[in-house]
C-alpha atoms as a PDB file:
ATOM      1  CA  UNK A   1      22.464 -17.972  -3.459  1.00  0.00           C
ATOM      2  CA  UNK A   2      20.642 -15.720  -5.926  1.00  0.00           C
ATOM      3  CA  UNK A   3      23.134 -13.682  -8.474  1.00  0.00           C
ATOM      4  CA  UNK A   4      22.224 -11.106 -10.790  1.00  0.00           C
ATOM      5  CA  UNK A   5      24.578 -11.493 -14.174  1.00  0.00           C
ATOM      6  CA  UNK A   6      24.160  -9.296 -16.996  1.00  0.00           C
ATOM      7  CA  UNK A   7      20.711  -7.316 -15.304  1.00  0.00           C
ATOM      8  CA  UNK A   8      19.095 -10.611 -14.913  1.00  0.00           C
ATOM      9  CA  UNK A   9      17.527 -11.779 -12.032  1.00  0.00           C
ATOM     10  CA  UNK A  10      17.899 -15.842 -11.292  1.00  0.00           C
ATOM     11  CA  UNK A  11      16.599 -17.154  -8.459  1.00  0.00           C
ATOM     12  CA  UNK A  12      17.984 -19.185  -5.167  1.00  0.00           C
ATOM     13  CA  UNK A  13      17.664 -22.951  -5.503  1.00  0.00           C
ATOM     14  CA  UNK A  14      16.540 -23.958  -2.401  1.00  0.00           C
ATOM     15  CA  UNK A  15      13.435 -22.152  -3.058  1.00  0.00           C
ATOM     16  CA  UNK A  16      13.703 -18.863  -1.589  1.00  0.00           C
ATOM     17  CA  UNK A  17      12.807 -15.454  -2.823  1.00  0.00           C
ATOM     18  CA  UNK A  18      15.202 -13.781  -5.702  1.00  0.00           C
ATOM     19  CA  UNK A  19      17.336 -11.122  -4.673  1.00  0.00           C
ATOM     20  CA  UNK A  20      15.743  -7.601  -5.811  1.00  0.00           C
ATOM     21  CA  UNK A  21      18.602  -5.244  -4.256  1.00  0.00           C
ATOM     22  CA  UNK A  22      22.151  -5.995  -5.961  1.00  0.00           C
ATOM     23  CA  UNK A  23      25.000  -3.625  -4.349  1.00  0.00           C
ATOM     24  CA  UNK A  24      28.190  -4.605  -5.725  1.00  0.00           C
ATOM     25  CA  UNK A  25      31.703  -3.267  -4.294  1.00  0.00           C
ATOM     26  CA  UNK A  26      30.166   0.782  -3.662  1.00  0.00           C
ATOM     27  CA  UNK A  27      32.742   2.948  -2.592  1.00  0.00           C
ATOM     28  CA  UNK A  28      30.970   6.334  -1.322  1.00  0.00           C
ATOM     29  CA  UNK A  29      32.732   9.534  -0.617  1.00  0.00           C
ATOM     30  CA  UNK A  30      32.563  12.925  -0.147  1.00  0.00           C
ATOM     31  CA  UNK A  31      35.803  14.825  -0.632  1.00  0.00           C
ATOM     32  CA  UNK A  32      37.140  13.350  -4.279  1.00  0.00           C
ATOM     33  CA  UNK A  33      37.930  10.136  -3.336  1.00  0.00           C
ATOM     34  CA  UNK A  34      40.286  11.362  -0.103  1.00  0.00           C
ATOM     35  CA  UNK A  35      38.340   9.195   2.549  1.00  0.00           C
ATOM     36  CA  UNK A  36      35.549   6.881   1.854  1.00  0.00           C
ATOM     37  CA  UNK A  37      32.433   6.987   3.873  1.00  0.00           C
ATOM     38  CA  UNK A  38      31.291   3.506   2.408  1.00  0.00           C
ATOM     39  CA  UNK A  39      34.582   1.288   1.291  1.00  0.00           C
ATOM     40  CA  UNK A  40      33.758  -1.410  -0.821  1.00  0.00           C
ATOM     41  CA  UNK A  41      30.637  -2.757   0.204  1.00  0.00           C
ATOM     42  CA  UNK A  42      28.216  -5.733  -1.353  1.00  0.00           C
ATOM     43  CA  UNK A  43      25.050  -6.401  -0.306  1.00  0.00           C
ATOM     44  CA  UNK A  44      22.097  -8.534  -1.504  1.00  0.00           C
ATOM     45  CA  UNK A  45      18.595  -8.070  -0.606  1.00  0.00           C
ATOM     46  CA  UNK A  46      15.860 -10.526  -1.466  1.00  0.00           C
ATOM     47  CA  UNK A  47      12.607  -9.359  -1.939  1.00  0.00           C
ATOM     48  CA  UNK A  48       9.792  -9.529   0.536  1.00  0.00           C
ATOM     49  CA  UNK A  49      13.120  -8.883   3.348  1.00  0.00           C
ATOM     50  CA  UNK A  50      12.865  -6.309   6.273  1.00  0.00           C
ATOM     51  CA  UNK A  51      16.777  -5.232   6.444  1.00  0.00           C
ATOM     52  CA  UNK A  52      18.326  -2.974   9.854  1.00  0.00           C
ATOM     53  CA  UNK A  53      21.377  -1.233   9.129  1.00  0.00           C
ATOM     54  CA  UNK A  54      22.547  -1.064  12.468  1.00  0.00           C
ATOM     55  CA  UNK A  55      25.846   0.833  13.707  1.00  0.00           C
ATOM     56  CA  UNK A  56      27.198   4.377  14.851  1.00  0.00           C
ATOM     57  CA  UNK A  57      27.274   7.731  13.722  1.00  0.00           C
ATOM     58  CA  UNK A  58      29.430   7.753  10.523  1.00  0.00           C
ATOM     59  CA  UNK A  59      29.242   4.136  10.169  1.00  0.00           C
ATOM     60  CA  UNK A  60      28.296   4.658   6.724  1.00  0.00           C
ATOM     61  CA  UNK A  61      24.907   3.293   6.731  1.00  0.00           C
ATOM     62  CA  UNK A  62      22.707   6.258   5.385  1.00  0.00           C
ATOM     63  CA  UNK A  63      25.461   6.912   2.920  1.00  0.00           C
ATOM     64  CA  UNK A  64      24.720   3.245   2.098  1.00  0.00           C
ATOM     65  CA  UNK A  65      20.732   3.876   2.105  1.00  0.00           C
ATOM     66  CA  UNK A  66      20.769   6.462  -0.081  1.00  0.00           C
ATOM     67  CA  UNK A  67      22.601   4.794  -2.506  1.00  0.00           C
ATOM     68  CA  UNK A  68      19.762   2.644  -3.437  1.00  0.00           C
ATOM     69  CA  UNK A  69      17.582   5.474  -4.573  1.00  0.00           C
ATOM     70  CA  UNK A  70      20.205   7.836  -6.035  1.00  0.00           C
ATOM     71  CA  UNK A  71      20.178  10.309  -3.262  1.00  0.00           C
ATOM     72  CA  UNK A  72      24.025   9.703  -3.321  1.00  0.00           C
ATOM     73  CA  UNK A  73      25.868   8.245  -6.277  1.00  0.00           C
ATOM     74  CA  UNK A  74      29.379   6.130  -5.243  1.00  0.00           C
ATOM     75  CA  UNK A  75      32.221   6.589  -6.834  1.00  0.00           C
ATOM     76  CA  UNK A  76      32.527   3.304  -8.010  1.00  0.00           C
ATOM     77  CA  UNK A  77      30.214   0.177  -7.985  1.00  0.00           C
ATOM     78  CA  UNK A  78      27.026   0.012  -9.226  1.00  0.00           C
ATOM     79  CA  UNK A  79      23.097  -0.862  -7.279  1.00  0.00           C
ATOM     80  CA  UNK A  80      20.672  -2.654  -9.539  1.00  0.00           C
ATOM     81  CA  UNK A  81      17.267  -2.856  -8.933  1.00  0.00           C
ATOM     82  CA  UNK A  82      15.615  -6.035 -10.201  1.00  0.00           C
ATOM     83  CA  UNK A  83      18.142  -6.384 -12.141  1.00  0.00           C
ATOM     84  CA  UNK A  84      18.365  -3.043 -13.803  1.00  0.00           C
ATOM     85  CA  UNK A  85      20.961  -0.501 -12.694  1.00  0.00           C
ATOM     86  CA  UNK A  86      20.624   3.090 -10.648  1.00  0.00           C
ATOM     87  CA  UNK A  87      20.667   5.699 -13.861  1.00  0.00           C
ATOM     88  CA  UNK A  88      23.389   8.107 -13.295  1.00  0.00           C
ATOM     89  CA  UNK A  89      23.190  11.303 -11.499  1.00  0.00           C
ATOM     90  CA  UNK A  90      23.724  13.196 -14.945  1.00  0.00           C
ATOM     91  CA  UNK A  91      20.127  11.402 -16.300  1.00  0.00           C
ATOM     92  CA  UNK A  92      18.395  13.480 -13.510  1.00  0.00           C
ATOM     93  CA  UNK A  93      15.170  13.052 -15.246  1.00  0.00           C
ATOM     94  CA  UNK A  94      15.735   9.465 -15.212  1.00  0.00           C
ATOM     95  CA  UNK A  95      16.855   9.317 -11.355  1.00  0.00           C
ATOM     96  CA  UNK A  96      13.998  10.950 -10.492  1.00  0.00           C
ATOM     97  CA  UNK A  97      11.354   8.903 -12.134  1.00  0.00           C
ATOM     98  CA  UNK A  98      13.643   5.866 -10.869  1.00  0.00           C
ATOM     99  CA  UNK A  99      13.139   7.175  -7.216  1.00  0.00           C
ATOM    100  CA  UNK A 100       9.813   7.691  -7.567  1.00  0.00           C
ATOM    101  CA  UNK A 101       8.793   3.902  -7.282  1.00  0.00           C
ATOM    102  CA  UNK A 102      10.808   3.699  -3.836  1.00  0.00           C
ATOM    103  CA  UNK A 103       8.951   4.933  -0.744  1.00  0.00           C
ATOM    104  CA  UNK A 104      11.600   6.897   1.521  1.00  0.00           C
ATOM    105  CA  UNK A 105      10.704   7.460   5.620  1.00  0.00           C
ATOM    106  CA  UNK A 106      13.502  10.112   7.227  1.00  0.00           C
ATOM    107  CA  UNK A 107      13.302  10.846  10.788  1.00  0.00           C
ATOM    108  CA  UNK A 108      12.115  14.693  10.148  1.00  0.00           C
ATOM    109  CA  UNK A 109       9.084  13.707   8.042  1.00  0.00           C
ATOM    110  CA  UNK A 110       9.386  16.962   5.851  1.00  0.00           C
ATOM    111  CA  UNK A 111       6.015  17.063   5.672  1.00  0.00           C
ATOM    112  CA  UNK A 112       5.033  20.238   4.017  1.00  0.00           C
ATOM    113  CA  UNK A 113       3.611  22.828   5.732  1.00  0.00           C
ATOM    114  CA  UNK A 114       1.891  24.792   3.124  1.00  0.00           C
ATOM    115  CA  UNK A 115      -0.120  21.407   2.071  1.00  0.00           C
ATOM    116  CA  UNK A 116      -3.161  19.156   3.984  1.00  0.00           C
ATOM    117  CA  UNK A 117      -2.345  15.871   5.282  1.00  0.00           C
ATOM    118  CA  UNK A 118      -3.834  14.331   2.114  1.00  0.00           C
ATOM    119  CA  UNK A 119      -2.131  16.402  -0.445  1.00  0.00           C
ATOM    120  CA  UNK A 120       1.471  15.333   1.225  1.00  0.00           C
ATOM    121  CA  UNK A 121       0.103  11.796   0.774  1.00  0.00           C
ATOM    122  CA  UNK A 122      -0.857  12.413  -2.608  1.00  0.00           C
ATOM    123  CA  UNK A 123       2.742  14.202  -3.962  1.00  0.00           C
ATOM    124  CA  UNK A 124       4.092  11.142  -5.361  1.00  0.00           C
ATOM    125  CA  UNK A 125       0.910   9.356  -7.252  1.00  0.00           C
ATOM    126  CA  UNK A 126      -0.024  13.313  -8.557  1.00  0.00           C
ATOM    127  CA  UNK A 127       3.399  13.367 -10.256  1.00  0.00           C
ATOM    128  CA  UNK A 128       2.834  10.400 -12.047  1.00  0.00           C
ATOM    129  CA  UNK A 129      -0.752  11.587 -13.448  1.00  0.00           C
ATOM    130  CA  UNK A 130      -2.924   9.096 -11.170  1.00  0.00           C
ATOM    131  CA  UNK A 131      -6.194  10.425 -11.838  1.00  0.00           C
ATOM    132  CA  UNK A 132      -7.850  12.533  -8.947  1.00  0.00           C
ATOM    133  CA  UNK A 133     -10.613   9.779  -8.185  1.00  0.00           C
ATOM    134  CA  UNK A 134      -8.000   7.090  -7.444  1.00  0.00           C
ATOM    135  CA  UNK A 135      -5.707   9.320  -5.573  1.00  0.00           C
ATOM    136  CA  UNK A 136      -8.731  10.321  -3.211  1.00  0.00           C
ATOM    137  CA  UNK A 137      -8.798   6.500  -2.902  1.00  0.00           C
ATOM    138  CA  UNK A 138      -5.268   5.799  -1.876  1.00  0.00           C
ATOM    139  CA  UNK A 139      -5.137   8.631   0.194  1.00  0.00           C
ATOM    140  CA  UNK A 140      -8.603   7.405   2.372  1.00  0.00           C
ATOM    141  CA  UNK A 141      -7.269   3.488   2.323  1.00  0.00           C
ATOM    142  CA  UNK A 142      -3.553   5.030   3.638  1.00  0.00           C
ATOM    143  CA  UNK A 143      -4.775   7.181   6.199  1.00  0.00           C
ATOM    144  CA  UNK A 144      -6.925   3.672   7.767  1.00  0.00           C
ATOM    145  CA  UNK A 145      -4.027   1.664   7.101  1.00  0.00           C
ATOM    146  CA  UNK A 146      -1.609   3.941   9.321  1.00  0.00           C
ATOM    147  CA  UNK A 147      -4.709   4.441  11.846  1.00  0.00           C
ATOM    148  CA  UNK A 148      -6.126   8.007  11.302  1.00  0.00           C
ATOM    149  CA  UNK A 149      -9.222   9.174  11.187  1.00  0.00           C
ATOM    150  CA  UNK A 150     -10.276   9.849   7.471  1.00  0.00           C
ATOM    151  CA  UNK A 151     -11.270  13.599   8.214  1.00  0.00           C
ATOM    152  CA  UNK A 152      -7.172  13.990   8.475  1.00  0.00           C
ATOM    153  CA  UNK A 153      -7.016  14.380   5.061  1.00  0.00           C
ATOM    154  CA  UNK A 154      -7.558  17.869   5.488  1.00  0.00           C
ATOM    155  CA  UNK A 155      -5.388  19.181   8.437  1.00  0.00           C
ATOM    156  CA  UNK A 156      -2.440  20.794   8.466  1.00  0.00           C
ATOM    157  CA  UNK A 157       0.552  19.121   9.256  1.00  0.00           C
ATOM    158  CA  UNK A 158       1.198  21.534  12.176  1.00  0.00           C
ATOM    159  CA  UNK A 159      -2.164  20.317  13.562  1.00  0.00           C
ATOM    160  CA  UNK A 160      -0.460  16.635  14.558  1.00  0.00           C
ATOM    161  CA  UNK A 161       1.370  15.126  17.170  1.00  0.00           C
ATOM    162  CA  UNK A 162       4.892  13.910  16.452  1.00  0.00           C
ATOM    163  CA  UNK A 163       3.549  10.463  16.301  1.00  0.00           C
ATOM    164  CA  UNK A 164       1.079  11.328  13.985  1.00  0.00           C
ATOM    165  CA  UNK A 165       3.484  13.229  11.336  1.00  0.00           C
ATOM    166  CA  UNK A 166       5.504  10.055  11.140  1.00  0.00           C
ATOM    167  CA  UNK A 167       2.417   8.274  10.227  1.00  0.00           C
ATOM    168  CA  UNK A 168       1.761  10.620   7.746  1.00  0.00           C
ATOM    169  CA  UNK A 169       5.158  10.320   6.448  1.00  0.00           C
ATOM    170  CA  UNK A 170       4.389   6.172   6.102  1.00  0.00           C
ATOM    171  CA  UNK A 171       1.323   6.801   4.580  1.00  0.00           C
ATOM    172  CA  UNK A 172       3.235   9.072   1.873  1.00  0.00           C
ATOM    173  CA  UNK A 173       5.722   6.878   1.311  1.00  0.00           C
ATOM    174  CA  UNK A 174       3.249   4.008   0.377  1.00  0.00           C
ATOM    175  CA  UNK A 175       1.500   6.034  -1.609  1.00  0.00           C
ATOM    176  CA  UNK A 176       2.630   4.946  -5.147  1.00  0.00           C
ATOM    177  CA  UNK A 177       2.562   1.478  -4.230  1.00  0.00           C
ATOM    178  CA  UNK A 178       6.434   1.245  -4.047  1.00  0.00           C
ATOM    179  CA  UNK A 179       7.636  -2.453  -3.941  1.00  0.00           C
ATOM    180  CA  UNK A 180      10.806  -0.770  -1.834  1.00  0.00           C
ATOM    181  CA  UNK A 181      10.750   1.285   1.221  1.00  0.00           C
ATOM    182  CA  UNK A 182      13.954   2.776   2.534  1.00  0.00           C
ATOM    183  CA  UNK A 183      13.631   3.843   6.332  1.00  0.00           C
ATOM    184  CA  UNK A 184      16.340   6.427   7.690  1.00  0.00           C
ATOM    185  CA  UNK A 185      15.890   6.424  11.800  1.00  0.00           C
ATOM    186  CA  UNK A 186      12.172   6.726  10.878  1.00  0.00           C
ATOM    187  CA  UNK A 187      10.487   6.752  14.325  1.00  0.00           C
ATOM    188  CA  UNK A 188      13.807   8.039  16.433  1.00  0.00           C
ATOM    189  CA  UNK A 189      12.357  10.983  17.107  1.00  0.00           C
ATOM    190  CA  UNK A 190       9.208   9.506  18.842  1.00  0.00           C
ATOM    191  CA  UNK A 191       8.600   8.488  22.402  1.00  0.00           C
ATOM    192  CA  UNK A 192       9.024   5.041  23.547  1.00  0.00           C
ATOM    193  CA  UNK A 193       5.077   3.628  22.984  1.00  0.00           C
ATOM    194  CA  UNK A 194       4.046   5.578  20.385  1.00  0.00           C
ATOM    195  CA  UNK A 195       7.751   4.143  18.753  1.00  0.00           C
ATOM    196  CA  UNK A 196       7.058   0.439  19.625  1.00  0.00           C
ATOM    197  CA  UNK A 197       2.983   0.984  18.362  1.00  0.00           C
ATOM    198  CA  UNK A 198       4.246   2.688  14.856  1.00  0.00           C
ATOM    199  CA  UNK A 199       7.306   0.389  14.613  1.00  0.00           C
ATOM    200  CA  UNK A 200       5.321  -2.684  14.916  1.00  0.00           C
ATOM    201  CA  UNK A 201       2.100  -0.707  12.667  1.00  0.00           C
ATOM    202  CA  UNK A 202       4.665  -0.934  10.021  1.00  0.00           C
ATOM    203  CA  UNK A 203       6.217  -4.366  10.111  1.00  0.00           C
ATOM    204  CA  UNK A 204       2.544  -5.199   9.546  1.00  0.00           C
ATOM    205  CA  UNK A 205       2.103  -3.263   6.768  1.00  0.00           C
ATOM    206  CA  UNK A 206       5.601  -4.470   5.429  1.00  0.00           C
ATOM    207  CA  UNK A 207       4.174  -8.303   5.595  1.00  0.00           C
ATOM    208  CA  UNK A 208       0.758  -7.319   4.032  1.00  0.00           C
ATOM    209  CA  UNK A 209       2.079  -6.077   0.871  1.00  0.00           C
ATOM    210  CA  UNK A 210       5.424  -8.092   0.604  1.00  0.00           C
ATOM    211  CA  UNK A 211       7.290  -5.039   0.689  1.00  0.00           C
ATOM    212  CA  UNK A 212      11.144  -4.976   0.734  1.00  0.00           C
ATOM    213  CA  UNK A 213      12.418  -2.647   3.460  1.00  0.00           C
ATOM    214  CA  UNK A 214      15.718  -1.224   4.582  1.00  0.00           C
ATOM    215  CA  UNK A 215      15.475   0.670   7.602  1.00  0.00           C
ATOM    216  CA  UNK A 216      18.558   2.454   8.962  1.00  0.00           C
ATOM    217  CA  UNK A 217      18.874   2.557  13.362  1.00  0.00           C
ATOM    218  CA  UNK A 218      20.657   3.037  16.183  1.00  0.00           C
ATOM    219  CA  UNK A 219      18.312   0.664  18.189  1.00  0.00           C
ATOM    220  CA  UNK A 220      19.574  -2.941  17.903  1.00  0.00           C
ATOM    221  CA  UNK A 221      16.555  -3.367  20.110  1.00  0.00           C
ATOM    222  CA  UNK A 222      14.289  -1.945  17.562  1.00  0.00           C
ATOM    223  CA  UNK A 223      16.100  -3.485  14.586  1.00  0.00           C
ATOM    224  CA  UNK A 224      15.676  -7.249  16.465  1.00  0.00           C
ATOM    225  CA  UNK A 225      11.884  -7.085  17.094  1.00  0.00           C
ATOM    226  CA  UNK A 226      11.360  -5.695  13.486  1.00  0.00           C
ATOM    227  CA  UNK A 227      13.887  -7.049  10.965  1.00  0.00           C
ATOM    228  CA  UNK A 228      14.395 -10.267   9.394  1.00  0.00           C
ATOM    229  CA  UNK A 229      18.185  -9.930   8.756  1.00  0.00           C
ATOM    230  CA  UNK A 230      20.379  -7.173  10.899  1.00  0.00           C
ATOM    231  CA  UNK A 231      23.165  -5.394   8.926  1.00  0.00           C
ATOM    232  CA  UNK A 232      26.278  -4.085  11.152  1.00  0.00           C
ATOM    233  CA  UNK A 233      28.461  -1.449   9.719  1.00  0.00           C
ATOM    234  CA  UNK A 234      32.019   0.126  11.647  1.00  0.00           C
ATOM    235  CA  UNK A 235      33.791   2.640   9.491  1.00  0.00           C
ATOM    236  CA  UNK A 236      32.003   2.355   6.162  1.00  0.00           C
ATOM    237  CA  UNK A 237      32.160  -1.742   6.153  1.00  0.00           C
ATOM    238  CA  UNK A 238      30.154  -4.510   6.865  1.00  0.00           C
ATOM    239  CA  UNK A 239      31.257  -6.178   9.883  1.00  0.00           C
ATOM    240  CA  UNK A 240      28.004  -8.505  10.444  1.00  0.00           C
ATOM    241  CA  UNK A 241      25.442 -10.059   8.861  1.00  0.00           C
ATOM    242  CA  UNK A 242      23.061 -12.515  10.082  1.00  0.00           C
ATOM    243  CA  UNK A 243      19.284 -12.799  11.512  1.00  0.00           C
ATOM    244  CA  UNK A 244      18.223 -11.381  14.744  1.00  0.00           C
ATOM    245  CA  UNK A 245      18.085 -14.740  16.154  1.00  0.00           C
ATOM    246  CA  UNK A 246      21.912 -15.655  15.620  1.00  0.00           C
ATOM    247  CA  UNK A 247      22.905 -12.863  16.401  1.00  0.00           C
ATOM    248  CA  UNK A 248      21.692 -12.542  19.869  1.00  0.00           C
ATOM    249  CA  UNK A 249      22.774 -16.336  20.443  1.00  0.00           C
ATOM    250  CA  UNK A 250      26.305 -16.491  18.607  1.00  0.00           C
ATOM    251  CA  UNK A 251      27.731 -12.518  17.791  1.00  0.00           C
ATOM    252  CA  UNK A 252      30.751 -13.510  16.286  1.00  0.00           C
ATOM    253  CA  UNK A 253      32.637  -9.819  17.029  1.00  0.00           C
ATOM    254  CA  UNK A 254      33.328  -8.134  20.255  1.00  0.00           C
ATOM    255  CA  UNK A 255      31.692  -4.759  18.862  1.00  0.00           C
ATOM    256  CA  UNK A 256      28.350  -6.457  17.621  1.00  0.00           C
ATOM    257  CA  UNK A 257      28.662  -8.637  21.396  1.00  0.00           C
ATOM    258  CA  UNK A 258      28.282  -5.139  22.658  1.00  0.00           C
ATOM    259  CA  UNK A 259      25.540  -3.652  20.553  1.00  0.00           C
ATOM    260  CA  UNK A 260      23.429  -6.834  21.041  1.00  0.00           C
ATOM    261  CA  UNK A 261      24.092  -6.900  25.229  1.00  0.00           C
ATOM    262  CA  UNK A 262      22.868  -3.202  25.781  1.00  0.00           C
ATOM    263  CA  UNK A 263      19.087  -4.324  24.909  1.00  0.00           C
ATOM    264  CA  UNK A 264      19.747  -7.964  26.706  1.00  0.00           C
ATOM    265  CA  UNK A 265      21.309  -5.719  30.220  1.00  0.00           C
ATOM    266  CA  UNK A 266      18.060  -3.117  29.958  1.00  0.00           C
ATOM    267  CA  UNK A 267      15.647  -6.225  29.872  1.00  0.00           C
ATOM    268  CA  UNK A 268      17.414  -8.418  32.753  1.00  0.00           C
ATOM    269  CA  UNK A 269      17.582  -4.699  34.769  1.00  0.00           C
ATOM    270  CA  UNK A 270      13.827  -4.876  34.421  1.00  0.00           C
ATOM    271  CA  UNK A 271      13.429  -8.521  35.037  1.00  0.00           C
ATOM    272  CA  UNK A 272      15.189  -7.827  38.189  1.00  0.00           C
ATOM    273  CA  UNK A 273      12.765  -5.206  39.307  1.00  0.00           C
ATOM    274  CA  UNK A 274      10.132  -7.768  39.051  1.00  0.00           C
ATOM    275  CA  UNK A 275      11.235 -10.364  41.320  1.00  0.00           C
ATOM    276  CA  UNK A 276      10.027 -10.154  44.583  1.00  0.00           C
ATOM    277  CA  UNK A 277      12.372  -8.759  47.180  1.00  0.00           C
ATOM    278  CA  UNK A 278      14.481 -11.655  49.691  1.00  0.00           C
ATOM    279  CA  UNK A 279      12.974 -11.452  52.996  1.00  0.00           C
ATOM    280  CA  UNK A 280      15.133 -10.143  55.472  1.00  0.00           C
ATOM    281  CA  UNK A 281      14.409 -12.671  58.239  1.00  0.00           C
END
């Protein structure tokens, strides 16, 4: 297994990709230290992985999330990225440049309303003093890559479907060229096929570029079809974590059984349906 000691990165031996993600022992919380949101977590993350943090409200796992582009800063235990670890929150210059090389999806968008399509797009590469010619670029490749038109560019945000904001909010979060993407319930908001087409829009994206993503959801559905590796959390721990595949075939907890058999009951329901009715003779 890959370890990162002293900020350096070694790799796996049998060949695999190096961890890029280090989370060692974070404890998160939000009144002093009383309760923790997050207690004592670890987590590694190799790159090129799609992750799913997958568990309740208040499980902990956007606490987690946010962690890894110092949104929220634990109390103790440190993130590295690549090796290097999250500045503190007091080096806000720092944190911000740091966050800037991580694309970040939320559920809301936040697109704002006061700019075009393309000049949400092109926040991110603007603040680091891309020059105009090769953001006009990015933003015309993005806007193909997430499947709009090219003349969206110059709409206002309040001119798009709810589908098409989120696309917009991919397209912004790609902008930089981030190696990271961090996903918080990025298409729950959407409707069932324009979820599935965006969700799946994505994981193609994701595989194109080798991009690392975490992607926090309440669909274990959702996080099985996507993700390479499915992350459980109960009560700010880690109580799970495997592949989709073993998962559904071997859950070793009753609470992760029961996650995994709401998607497998919906699918026989509508297997069911299908069969042909008995004849009554």
């Amino acid at each position: 297994m890959t370890q990162v000691q002293d900020g350096t990165e070694t790799t796996r031996q049998d060949g695999s990709e190096p961890t890029l993600i280090q989370l060692d022992h974070i404890c998160i919380s939000f009144d002093g230290g009383k309760s923790r949101a997050v207690d004592d977590v670890s987590l590694s993350i190799a790159r090129g992985t799609f992750v799913s943090l997958v568990g309740e409200s208040g499980s902990g796992k956007t606490s987690l999330l946010k962690t890894i582009n110092g949104l929220v800063i634990p109390f103790s235990g440190s993130v590295r990225i690549d090796g290097q670890r999250i500045p503190p929150a007091s080096q806000d210059d720092d944190n911000a440049e740091f966050r800037r090389g991580i694309g970040y999806v939320i559920q809301d968008v936040g697109l704002f309303p006061h700019m075009s399509v393309g000049e949400n797009i092109a926040i991110t590469p603007r603040l680091l003093r891309w020059p105009e010619a090769r953001i006009a670029d990015r933003v015309k490749s993005l806007l193909g890559m997430v499947g709009l038109p090219e003349d969206y560019a110059t709409r206002a945000p309040r001119m798009l479907s709810g589908g098409q904001k989120q696309r917009v909010g991919v397209a912004r979060a790609l902008a930089a060229e981030p190696g990271i993407v961090l996903m918080d319930e990025p298409f729950g908001a959407l409707d069932p096929l324009t979820r599935d087409t965006l969700g799946r829009a994505y994981r193609d994206l994701h595989d194109r570029f080798g991009l690392t993503t975490i992607m926090v959801t309440h669909d274990m559905q959702e996080a099985a079809l996507l993700s390479d590796r499915i992350v459980v959390m109960q009560a700010g721990h880690i109580i799970c974590d495997d592949t989709p595949r073993a998962l559904l075939t071997q859950a070793p907890k009753p609470e992760v059984s029961e996650l995994l058999n709401l998607p497998r009951r919906q699918a026989e329901r509508i297997h069911a349906m299908m069969e042909p009715e008995a004849d009554p003779r």
